[in-house]
Protein backbone atom coordinates (compact mmCIF):
# COMPACT_ATOMS: atom_id res chain seq x y z
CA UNK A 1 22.50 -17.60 8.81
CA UNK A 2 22.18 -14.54 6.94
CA UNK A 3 21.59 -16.69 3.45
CA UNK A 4 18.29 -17.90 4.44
CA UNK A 5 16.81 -14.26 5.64
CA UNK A 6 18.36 -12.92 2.18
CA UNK A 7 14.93 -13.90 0.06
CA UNK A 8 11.43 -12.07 1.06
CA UNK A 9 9.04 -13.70 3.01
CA UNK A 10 5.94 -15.07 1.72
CA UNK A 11 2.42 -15.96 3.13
CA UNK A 12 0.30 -16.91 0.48
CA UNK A 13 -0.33 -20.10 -2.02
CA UNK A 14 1.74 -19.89 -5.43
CA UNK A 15 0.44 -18.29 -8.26
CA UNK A 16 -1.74 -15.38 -6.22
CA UNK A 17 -2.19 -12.28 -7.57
CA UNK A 18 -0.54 -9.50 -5.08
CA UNK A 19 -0.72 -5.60 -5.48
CA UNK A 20 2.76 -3.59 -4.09
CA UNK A 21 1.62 -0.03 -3.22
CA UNK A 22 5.46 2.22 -3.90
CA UNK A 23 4.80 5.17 -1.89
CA UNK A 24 7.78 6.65 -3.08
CA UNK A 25 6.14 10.18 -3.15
CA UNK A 26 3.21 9.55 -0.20
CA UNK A 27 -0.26 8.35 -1.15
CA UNK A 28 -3.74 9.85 -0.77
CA UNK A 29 -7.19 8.62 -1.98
CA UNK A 30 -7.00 10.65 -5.39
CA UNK A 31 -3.71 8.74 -6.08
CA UNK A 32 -4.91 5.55 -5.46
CA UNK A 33 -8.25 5.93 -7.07
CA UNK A 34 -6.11 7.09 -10.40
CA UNK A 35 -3.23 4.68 -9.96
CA UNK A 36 -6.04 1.85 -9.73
CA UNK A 37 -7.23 3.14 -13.63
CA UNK A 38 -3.96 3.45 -14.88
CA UNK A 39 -3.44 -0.04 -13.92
CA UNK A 40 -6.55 -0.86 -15.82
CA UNK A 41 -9.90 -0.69 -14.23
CA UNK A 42 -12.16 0.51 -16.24
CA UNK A 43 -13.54 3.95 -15.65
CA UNK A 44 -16.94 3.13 -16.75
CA UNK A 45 -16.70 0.36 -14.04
CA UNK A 46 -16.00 2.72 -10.83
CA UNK A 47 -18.73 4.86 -12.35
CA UNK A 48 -21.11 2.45 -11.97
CA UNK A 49 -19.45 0.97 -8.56
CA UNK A 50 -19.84 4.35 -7.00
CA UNK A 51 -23.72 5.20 -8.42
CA UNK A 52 -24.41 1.95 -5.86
CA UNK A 53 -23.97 3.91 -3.48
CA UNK A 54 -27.28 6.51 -4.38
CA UNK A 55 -25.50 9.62 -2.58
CA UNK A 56 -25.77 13.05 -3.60
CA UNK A 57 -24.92 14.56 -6.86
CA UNK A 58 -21.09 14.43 -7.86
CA UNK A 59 -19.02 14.04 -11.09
CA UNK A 60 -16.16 12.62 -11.07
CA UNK A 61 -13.24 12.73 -14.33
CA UNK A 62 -10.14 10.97 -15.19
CA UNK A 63 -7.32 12.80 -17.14
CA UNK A 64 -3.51 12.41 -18.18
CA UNK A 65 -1.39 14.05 -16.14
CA UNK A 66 2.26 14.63 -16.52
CA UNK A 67 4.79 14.60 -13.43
CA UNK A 68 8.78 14.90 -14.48
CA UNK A 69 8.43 12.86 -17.92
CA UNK A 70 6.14 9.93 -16.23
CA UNK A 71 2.71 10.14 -17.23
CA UNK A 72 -0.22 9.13 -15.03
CA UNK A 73 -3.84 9.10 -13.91
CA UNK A 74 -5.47 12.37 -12.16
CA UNK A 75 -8.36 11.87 -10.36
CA UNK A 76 -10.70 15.05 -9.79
CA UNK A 77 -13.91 14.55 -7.44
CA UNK A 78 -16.49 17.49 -7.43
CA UNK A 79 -19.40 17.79 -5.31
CA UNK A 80 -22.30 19.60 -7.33
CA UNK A 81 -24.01 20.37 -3.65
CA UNK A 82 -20.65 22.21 -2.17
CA UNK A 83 -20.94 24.30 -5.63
CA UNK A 84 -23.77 25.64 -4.56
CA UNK A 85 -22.89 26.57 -1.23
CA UNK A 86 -24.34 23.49 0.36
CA UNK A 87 -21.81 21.64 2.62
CA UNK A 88 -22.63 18.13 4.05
CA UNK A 89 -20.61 17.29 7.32
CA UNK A 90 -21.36 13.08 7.60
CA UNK A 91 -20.48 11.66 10.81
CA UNK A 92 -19.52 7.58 10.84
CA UNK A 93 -22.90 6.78 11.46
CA UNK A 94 -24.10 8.61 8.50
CA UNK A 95 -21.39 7.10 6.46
CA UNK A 96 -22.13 3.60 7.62
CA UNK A 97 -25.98 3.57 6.89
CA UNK A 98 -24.83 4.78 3.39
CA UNK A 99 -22.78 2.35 2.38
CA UNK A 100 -24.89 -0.66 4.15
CA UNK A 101 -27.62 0.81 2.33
CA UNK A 102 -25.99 0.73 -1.42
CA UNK A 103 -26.07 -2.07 -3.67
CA UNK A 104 -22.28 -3.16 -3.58
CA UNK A 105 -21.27 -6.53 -2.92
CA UNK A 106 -19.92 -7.52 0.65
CA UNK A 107 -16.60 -7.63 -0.15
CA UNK A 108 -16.40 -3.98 -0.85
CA UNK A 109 -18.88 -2.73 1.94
CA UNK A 110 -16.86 -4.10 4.41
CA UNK A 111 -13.74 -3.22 3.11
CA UNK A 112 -15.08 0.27 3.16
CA UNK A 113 -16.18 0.32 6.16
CA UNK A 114 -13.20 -0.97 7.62
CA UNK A 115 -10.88 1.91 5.96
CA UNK A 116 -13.61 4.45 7.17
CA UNK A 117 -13.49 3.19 10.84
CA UNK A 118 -9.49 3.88 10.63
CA UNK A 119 -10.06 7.10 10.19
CA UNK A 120 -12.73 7.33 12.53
CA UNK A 121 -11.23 6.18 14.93
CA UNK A 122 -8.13 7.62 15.06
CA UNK A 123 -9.99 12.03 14.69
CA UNK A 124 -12.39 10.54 17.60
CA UNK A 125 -8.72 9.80 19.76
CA UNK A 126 -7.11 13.04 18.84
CA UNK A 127 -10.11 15.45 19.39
CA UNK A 128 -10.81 13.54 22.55
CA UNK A 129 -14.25 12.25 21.37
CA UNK A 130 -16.68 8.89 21.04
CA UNK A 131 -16.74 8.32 17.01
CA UNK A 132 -20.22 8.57 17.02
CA UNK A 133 -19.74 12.31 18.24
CA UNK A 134 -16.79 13.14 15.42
CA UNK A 135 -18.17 14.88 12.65
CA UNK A 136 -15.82 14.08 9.37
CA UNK A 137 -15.44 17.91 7.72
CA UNK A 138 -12.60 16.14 5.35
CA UNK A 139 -13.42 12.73 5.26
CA UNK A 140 -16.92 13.19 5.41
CA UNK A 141 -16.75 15.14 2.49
CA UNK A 142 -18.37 13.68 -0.90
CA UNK A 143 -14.49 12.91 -2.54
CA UNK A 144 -13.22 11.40 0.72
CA UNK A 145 -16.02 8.52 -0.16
CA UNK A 146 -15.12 8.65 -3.36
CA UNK A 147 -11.76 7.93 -2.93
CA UNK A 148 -12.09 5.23 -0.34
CA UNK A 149 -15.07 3.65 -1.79
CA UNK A 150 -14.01 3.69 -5.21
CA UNK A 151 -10.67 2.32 -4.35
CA UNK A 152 -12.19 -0.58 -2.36
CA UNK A 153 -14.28 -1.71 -5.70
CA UNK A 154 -11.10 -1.29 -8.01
CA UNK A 155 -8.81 -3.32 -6.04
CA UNK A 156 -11.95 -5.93 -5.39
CA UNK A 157 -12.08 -5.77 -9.45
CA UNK A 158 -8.19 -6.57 -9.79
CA UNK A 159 -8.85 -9.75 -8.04
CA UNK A 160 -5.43 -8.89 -5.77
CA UNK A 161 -5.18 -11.32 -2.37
CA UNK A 162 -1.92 -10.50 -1.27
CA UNK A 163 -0.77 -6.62 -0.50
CA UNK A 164 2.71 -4.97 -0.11
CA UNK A 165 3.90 -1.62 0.59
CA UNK A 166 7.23 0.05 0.46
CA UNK A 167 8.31 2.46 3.26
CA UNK A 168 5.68 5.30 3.95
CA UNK A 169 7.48 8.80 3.66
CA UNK A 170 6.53 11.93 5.44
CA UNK A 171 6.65 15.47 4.46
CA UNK A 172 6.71 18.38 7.22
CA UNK A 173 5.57 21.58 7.83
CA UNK A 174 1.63 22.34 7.91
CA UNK A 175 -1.60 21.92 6.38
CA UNK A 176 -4.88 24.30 6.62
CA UNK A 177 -7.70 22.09 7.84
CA UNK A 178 -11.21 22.91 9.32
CA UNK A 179 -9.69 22.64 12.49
CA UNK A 180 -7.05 25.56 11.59
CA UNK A 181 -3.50 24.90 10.63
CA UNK A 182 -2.46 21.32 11.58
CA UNK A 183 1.04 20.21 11.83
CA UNK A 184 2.26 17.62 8.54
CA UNK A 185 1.71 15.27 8.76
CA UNK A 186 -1.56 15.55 10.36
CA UNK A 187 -2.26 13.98 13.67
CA UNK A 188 -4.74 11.64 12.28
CA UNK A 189 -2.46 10.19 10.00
CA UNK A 190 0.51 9.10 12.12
CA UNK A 191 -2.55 7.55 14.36
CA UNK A 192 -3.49 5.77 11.41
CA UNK A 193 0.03 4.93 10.47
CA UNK A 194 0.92 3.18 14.08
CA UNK A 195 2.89 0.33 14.15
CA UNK A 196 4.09 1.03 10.56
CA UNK A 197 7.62 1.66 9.21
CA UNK A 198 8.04 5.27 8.06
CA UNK A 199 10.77 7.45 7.25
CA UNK A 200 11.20 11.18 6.74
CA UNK A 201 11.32 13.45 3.83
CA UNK A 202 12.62 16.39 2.35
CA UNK A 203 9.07 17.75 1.17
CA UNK A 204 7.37 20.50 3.39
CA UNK A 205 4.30 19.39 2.48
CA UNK A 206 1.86 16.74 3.13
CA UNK A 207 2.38 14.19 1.08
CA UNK A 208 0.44 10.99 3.33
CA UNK A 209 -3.17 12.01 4.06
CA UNK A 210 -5.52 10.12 6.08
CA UNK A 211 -7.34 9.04 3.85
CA UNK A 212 -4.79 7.08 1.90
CA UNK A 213 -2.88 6.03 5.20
CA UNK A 214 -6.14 4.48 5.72
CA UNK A 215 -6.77 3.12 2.26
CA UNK A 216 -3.11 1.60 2.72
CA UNK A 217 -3.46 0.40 6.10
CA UNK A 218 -6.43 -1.18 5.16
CA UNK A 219 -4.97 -3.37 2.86
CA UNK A 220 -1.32 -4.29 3.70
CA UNK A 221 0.17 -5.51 7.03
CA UNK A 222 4.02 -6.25 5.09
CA UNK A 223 5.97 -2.63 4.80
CA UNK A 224 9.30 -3.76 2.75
CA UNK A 225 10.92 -3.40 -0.21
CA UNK A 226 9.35 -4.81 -3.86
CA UNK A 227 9.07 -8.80 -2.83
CA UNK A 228 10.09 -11.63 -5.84
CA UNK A 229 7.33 -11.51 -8.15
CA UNK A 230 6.25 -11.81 -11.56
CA UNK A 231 5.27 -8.52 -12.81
CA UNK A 232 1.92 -8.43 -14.80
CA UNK A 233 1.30 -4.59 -15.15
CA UNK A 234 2.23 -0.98 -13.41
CA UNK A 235 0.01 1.69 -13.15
CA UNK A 236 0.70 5.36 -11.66
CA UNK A 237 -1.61 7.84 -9.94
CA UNK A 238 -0.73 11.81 -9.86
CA UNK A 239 -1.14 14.08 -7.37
CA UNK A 240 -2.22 17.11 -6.95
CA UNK A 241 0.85 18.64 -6.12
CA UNK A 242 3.78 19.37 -8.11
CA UNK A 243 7.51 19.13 -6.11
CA UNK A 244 10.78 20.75 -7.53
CA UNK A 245 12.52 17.18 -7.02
CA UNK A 246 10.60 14.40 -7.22
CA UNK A 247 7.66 13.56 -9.40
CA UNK A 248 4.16 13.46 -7.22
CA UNK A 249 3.04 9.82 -8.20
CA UNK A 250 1.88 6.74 -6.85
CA UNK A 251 3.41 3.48 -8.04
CA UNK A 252 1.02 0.60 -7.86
CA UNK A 253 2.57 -2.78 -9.51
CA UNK A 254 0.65 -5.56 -9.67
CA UNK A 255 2.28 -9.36 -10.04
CA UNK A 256 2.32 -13.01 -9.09
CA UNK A 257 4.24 -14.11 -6.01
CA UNK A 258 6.47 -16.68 -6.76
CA UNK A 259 5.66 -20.58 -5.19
CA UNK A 260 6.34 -20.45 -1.16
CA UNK A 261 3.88 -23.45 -0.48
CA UNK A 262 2.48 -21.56 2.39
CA UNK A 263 5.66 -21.17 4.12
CA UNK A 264 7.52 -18.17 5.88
CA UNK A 265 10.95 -17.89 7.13
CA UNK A 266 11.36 -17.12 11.40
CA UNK A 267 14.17 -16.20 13.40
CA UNK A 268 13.96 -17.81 17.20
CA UNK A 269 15.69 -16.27 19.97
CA UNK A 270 15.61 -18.22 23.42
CA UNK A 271 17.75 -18.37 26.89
CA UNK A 272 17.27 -19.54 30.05
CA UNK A 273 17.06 -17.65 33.25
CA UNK A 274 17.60 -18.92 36.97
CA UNK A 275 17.83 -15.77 38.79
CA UNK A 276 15.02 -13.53 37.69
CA UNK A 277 11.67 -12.33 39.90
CA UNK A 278 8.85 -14.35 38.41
CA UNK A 279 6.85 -10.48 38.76
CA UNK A 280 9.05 -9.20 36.04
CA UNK A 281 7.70 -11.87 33.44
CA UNK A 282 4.33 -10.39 32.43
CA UNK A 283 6.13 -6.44 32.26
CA UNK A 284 9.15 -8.76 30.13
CA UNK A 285 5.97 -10.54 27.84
CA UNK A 286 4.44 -7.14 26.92
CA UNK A 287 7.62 -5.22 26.00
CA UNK A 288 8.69 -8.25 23.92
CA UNK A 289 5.40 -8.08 22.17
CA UNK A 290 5.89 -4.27 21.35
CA UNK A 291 9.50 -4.53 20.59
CA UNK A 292 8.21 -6.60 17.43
CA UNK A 293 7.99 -10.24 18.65
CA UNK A 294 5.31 -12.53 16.68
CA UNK A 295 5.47 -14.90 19.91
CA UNK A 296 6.42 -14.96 23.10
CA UNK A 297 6.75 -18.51 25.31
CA UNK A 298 8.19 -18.57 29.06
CA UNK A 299 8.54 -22.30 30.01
CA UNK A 300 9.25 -24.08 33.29
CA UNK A 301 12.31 -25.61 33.35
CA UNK A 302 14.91 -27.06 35.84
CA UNK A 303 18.23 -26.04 35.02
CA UNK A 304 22.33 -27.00 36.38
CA UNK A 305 22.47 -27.54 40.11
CA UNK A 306 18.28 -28.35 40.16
CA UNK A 307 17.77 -24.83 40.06
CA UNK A 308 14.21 -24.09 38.99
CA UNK A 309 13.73 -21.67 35.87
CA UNK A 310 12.55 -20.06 32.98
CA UNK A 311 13.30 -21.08 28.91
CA UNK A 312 12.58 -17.64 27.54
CA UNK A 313 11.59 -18.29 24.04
CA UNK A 314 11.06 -15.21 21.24
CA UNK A 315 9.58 -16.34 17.60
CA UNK A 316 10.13 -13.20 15.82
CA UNK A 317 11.32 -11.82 12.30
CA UNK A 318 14.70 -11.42 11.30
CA UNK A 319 14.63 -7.76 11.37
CA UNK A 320 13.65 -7.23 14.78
CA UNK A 321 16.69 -9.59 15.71
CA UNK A 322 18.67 -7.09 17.63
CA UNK A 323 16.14 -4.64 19.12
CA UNK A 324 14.42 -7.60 20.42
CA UNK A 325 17.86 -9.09 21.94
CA UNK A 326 18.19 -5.73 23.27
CA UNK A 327 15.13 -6.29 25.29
CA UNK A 328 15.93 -9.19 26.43
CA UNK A 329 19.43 -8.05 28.03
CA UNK A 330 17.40 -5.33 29.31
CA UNK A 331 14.43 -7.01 31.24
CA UNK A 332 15.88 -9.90 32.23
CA UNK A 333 19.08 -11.10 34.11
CA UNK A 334 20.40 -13.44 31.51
CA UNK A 335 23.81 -13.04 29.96
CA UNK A 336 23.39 -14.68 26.80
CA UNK A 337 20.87 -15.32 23.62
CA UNK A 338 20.51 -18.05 21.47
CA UNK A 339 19.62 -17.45 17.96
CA UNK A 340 18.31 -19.73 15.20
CA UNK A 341 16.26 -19.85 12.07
CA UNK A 342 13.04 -21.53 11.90
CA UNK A 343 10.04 -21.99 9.15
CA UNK A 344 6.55 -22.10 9.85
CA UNK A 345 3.21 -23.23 7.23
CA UNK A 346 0.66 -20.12 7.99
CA UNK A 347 -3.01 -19.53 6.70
CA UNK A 348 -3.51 -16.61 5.23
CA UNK A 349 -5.46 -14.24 7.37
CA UNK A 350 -7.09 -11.14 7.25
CA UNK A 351 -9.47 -8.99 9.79
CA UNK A 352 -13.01 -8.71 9.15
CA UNK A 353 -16.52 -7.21 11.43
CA UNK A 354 -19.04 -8.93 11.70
CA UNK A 355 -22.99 -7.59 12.74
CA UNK A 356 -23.90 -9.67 15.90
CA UNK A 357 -26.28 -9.20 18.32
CA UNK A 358 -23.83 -7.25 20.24
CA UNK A 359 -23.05 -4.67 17.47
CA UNK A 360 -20.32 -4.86 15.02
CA UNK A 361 -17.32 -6.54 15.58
CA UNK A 362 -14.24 -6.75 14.77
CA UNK A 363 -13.35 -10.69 14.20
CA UNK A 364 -9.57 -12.95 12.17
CA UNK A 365 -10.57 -14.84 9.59
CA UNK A 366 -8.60 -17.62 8.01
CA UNK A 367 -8.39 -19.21 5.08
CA UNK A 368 -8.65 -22.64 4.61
CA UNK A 369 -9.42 -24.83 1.50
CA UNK A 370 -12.59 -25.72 2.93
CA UNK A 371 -13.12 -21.66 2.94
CA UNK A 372 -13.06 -19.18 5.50
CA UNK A 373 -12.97 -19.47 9.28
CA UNK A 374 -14.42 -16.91 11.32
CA UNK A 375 -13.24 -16.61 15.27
CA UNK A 376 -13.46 -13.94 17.51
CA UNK A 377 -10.74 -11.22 18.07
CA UNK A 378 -10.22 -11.03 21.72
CA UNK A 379 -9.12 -7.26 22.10
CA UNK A 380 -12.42 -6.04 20.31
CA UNK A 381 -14.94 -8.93 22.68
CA UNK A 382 -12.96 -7.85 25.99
CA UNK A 383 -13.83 -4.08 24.94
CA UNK A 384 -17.65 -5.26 24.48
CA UNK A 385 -17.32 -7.32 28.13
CA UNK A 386 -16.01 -4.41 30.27
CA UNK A 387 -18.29 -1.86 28.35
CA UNK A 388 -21.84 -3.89 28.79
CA UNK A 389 -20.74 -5.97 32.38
CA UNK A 390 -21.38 -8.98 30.79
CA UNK A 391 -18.86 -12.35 31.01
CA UNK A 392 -16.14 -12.46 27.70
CA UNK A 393 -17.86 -16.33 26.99
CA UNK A 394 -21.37 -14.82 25.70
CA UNK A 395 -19.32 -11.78 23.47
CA UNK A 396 -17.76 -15.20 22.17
CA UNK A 397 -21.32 -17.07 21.70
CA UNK A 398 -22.31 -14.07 20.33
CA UNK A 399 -19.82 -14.21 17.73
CA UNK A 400 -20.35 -18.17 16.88
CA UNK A 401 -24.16 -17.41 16.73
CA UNK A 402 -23.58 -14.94 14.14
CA UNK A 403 -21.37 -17.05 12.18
CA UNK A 404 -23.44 -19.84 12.81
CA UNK A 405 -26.83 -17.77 11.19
């Protein structure tokens, strides 16, 4: 059993490039941004991404940079508007019209966007406001869009269609914001980093901004150690900092996944159940589901003696195995789990937003060799329903019509 969980799992066709961010040190936007360069796009290119966008007056400049004997890219960003006393405080709005507005190609836009609304998002929840009221003192800032727009067009340049991280680590202590001292890492940030493995650090500092916990959420759904690959390059992006014990970089490696014909490897877990109150089962579903389950099934069945029940059945990955089981002892009455692996053929799939008549929304989109197909996200077209009183089938029409035009 344990054999066939001992290789990585793969979604994507053979031969794909993929891009494995090694946070080994944290990640931020400057690291990124220089790692990207260091891994080879050109500078001249970002230059000329980033003057697309037609925002105010910056420079921006590339250097070596030296961290324990392993040399890398520094980034520095410098608003020529903040040097001379001017300070621009962009809300989401502001940043969206900007970037709608520019001349970069879809791809990016929306991948911009996307990081953007992370962060959004996730101040608006801690300050307790709508994210058309945050105002973005940080992120609003002319580097923050820097960062995240430039690393959007340098990982669109690199071609990259399948994205890995490694562990995110985080530093402690605090950080001096606009808000006052915050504690590290930053609230925003571990809203941003939800649902995503982390571990702690020996660093008081912070090491994981928002800005690259967006940047990295945006881009990679697998947190794991370096998958099979071909390696094709390495680049590394410095810091700002400088730590006694470690050196301050960002690893990005970029590589070819080996051939998995579209195939990943599953661990089922399944038992019956006679004796259980059919109320538990929804309360038993959702804990299952945040335990780390890809799927959960609860099937009629009659059992020994003609006793009417329930075939539990959990589709899940191999390392959620035992908390998982643990659930299942715990929410139900069973006294025993079956366990066996499984494969499955997947489509790749990725989240996109789409501009309907409803406003933007969020939408899956899957590819196929006859390209991509768009459906609606459910979540995001319930949120729509209940907000406007309107039935969940026209935030769907609304959807198809979009795709449709």
């Amino acid at each position: 059993m344990n054999d066939f969980f001992d290789q990585p799992v793969f979604l994507w066709n053979p031969m794909m490039k993929c891009l494995y961010f090694d946070c080994f040190s944290g990640i931020s936007g400057d690291m990124v941004l220089g790692a990207l360069v260091d891994l080879g796009v050109p500078q001249k290119y970002l230059r000329e991404q980033l003057s697309k966008l037609g925002i105010d007056k910056f420079s921006i400049s590339f250097s070596r940079a030296d961290r324990m004997g392993i040399s890398g890219r520094s980034v520095r960003v410098r608003d020529l508007h903040r040097r001379h006393g001017h300070h621009h405080h962009r809300t989401y709005g502001d940043i969206e019209k900007i970037i709608r507005r520019s001349r970069l190609n879809s791809r990016v836009k929306e991948k911009s966007l996307d990081i953007f609304l992370r962060v959004a998002e996730a101040e608006a929840k801690i300050h307790h406001r709508k994210v058309s009221e945050v105002h973005f003192h940080e992120v609003g800032a002319i580097d923050s869009i820097v960062d995240i727009v430039g690393s959007a067009a340098g990982i669109d340049f690199l071609g990259a269609d399948a994205f890995f991280a490694s562990r995110v680590p985080l530093g402690s202590g605090f950080v001096r914001c606009q808000h006052g001292l915050m504690p590290v890492p930053a609230p925003a940030t571990l809203e941003i980093l939800k649902n995503v493995p982390i571990r702690s650090f020996g660093i008081r500092s912070e090491i994981v901004t928002p800005t690259g916990a967006a940047i990295l959420t945006g881009f990679v759904s697998t947190f794991d150690h370096l998958p099979e690959m071909k390696i094709l390059k390495t680049g590394f992006g410095a810091g700002s900092k400088t730590f006694e014990t470690i050196p301050n970089l960002l690893r990005l490696v970029m590589g070819e996944i080996a051939d998995n014909k579209g195939r990943e490897k599953i661990l089922v877990l399944e038992t019956n159940v006679d004796d259980m109150n059919p109320e538990w089962a929804g309360f038993l579903m959702d804990r299952l589901f945040t335990a780390g389950a890809l799927d959960v099934l609860l099937i009629p069945v009659y059992m020994k003696k003609n006793r009417p029940g329930i075939l539990l059945k959990v589709v899940c990955d191999a390392k959620h195995r035992d908390c998982l089981t643990a659930a299942i002892f715990r929410e139900t009455t069973t006294g025993g789990v079956r366990s066996y692996a499984a494969e499955r053929a997947v489509l790749h799939r990725r989240e996109g937003r789409l501009k309907t008549k409803l406003g933007v929304l969020k939408v899956k989109i899957f590819e196929e060799d006859s390209g991509d197909r768009i459906v609606p996200e459910f979540d995001a077209c319930k949120k729509v329903a209940l907000k406007k009183g309107i039935p969940l089938r026209e935030v769907y029409q609304a959807v198809y019509d979009a795709v449709r035009d």
